[in-house]
N, C-alpha and C. Protein backbone atom coordinates (compact mmCIF):
# COMPACT_ATOMS: atom_id res chain seq x y z
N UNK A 1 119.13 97.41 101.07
CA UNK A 1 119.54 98.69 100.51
C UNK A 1 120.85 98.52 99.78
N UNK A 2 120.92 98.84 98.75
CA UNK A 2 121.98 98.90 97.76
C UNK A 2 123.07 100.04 98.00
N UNK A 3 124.19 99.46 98.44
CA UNK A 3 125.50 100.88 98.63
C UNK A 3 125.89 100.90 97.38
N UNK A 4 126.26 102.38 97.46
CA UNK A 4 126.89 103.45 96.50
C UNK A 4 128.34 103.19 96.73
N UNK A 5 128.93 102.88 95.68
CA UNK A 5 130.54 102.26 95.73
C UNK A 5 131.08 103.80 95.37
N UNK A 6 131.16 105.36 95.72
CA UNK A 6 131.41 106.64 95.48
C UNK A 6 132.94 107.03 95.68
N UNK A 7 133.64 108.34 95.66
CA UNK A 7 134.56 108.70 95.83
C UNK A 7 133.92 109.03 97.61
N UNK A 8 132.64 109.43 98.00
CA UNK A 8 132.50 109.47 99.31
C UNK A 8 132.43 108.39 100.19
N UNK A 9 132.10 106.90 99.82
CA UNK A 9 132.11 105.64 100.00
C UNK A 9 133.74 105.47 100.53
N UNK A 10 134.58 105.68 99.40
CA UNK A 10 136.03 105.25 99.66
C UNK A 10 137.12 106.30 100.55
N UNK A 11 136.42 107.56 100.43
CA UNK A 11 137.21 108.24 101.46
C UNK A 11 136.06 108.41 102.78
N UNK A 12 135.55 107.69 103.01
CA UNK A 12 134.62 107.49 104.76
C UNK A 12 135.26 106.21 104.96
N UNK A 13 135.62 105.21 104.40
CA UNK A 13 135.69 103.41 104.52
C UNK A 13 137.45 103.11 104.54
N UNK A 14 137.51 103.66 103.57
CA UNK A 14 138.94 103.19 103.04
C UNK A 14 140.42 104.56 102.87
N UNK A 15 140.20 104.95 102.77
CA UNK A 15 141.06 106.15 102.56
C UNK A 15 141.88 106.36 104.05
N UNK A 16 141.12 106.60 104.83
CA UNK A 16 142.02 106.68 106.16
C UNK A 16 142.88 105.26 106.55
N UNK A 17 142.50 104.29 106.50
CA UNK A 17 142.92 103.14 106.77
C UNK A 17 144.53 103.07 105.87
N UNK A 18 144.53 103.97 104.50
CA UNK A 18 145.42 103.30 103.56
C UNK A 18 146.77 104.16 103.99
N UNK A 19 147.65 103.56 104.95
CA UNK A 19 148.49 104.11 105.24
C UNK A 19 149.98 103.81 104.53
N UNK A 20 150.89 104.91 103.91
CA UNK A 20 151.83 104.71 103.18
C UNK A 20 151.46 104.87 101.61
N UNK A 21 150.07 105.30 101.48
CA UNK A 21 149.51 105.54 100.15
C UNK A 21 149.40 107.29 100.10
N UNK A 22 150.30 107.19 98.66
CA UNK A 22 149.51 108.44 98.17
C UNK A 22 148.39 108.60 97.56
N UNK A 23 146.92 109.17 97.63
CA UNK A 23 146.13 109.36 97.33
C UNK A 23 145.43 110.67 96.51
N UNK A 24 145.27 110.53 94.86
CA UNK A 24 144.91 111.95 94.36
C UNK A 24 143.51 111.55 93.96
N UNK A 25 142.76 112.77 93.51
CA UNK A 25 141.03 112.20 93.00
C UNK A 25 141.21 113.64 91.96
N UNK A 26 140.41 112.75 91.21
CA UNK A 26 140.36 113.63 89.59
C UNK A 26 138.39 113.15 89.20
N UNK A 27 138.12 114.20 88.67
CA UNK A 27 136.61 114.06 87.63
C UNK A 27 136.71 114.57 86.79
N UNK A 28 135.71 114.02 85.89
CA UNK A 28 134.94 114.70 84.23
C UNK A 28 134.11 114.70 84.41
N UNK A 29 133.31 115.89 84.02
CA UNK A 29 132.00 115.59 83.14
C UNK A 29 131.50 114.50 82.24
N UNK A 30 132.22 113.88 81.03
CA UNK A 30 131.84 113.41 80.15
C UNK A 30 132.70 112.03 80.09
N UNK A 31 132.67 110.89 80.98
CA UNK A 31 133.20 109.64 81.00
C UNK A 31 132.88 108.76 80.13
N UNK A 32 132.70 107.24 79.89
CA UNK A 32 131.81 106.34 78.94
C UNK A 32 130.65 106.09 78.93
N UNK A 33 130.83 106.26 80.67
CA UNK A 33 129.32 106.16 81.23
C UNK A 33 128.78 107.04 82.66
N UNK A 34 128.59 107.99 81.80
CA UNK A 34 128.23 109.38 82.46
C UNK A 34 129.43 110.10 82.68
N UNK A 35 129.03 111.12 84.07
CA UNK A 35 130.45 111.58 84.63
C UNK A 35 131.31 110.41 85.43
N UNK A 36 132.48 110.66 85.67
CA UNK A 36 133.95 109.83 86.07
C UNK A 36 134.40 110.61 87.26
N UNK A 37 134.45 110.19 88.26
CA UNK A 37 134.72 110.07 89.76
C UNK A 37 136.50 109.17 90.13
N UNK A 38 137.41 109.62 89.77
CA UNK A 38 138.18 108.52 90.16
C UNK A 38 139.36 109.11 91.37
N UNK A 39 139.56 108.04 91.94
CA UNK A 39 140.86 108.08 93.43
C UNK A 39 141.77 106.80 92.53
N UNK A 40 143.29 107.51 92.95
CA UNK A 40 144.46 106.84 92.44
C UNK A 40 145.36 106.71 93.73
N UNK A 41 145.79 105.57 93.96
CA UNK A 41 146.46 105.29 94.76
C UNK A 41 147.69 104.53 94.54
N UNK A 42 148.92 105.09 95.27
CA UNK A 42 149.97 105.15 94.95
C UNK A 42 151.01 104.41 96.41
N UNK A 43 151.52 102.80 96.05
CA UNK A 43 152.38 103.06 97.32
C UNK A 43 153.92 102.55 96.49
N UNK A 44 154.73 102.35 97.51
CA UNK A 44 156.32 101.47 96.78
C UNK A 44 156.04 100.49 96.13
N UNK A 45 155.07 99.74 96.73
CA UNK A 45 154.69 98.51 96.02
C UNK A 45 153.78 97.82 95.55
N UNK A 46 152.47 98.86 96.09
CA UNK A 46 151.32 98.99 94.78
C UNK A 46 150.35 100.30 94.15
N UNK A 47 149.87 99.94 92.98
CA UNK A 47 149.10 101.18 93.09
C UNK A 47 148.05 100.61 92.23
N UNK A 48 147.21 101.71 92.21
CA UNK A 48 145.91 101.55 91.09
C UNK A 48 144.85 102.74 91.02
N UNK A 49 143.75 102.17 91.12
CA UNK A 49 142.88 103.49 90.68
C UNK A 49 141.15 102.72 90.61
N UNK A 50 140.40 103.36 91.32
CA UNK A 50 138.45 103.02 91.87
C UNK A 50 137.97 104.19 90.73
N UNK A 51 137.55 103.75 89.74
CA UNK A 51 136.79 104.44 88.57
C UNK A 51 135.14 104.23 89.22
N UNK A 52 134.30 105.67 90.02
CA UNK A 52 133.12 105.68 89.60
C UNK A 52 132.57 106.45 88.75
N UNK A 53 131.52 105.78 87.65
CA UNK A 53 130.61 106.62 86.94
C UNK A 53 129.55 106.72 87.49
N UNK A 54 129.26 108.08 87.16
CA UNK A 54 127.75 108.50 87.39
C UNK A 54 126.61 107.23 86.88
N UNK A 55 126.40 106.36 86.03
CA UNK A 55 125.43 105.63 85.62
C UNK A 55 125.64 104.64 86.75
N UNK A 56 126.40 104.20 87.58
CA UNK A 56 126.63 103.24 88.26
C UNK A 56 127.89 102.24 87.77
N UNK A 57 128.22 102.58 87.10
CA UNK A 57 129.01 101.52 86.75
C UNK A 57 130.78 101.27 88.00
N UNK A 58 131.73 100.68 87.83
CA UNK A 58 132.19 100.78 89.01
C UNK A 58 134.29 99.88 88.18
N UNK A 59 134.68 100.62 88.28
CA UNK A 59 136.33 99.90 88.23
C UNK A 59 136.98 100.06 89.10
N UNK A 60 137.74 98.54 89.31
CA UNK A 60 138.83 98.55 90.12
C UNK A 60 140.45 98.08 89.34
N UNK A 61 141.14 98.91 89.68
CA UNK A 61 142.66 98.54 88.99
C UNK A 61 143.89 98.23 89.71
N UNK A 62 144.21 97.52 89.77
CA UNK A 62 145.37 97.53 90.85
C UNK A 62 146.75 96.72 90.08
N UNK A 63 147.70 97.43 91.01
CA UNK A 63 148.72 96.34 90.44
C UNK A 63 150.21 96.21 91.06
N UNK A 64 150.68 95.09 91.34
CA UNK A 64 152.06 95.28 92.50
C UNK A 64 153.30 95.50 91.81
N UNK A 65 153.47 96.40 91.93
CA UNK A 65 154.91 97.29 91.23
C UNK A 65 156.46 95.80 91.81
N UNK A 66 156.18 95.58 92.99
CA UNK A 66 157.17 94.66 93.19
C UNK A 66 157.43 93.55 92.36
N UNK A 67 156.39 92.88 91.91
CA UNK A 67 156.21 91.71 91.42
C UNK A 67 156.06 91.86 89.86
N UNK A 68 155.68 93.29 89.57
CA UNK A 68 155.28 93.65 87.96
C UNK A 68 154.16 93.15 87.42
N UNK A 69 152.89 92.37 88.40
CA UNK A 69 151.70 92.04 87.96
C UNK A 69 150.42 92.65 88.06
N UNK A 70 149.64 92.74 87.32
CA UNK A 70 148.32 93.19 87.26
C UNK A 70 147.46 92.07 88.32
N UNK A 71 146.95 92.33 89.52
CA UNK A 71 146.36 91.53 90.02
C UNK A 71 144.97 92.18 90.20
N UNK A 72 144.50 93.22 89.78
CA UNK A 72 142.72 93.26 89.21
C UNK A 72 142.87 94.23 87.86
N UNK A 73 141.60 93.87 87.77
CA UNK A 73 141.12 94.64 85.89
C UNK A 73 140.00 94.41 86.05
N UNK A 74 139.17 95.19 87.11
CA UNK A 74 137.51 94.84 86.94
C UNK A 74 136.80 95.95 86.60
N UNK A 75 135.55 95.65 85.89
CA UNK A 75 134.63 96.72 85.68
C UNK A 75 133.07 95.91 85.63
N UNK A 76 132.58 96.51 86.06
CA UNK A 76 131.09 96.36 86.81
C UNK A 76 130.10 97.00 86.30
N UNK A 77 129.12 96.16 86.33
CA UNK A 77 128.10 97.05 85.80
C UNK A 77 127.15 97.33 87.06
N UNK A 78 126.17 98.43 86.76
CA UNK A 78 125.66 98.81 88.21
C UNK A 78 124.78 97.90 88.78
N UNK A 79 124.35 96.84 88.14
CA UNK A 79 123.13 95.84 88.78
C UNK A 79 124.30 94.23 89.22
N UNK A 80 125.87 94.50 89.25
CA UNK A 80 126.51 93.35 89.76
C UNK A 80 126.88 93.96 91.41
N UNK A 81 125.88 94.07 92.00
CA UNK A 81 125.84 94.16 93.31
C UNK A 81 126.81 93.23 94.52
N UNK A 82 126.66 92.05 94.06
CA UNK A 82 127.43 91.14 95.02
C UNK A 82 128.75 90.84 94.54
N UNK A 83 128.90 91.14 93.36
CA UNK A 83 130.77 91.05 92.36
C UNK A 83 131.19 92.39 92.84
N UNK A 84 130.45 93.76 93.17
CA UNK A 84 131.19 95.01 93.45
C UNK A 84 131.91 94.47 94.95
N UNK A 85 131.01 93.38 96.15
CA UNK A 85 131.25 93.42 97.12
C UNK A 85 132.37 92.70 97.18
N UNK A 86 131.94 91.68 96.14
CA UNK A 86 133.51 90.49 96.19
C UNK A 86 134.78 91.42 96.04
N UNK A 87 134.80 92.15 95.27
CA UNK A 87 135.92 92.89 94.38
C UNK A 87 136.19 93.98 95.27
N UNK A 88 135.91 94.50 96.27
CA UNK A 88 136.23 95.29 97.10
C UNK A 88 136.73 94.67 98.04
N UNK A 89 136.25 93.65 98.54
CA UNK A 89 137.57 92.64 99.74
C UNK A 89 138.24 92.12 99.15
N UNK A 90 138.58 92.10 97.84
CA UNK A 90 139.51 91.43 97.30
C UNK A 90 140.47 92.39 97.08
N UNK A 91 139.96 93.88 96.94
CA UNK A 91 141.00 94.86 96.69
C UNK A 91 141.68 95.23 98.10
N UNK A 92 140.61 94.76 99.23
CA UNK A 92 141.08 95.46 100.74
C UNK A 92 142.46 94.14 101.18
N UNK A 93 142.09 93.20 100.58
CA UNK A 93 143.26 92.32 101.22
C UNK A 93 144.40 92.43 100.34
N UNK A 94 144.54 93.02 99.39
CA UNK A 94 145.55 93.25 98.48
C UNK A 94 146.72 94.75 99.10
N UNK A 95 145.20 95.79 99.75
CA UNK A 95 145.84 96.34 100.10
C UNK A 95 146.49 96.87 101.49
N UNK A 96 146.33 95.25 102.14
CA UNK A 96 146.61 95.46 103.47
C UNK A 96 146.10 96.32 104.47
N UNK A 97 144.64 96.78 104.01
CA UNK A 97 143.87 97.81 104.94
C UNK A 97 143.83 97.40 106.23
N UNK A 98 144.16 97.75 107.36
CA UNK A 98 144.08 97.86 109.00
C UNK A 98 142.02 97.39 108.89
């Protein structure tokens, strides 16, 4: 069974865990690819932002304010199933999730 990488995905999984983060969520109707689902997260020393579209498609952004580097810039298409999974533990160890 194929998971839904959602704004309900990340606040059941991840959202509680992210402690010291500020967390806002914004949508559109009319994104690149479909409607736009996104959570922005905000700490001293990192932040970023989980872009879902309605077609499936899937971004991750992150970046460490301490250091001044971009350490992801991904975007997914909805049939890269096992790169959404990579790219989500790669975002959870970045962000020190419990």
């Amino acid at each position: 069974m194929q998971m839904i990488y959602d704004l309900t995905w990340f606040k059941t999984y991840i959202a509680s865990k992210m402690i010291g983060y500020e967390l806002g969520y914004r949508c559109w109707n009319d994104g690149d690819f479909g409607s736009l689902n996104q959570v922005q997260f905000n700490s001293e020393k990192m932040g970023g932002a989980m872009d879902c579209w309605g077609q499936g498609w899937t971004g991750i952004h992150l970046i460490d304010y301490s250091a001044d580097v971009e350490l992801l810039n991904i975007l997914l298409a909805p049939t890269q199933e096992s790169a959404k999974i990579e790219s989500f533990s790669k975002l959870l160890k970045f962000l020190i999730v419990e």
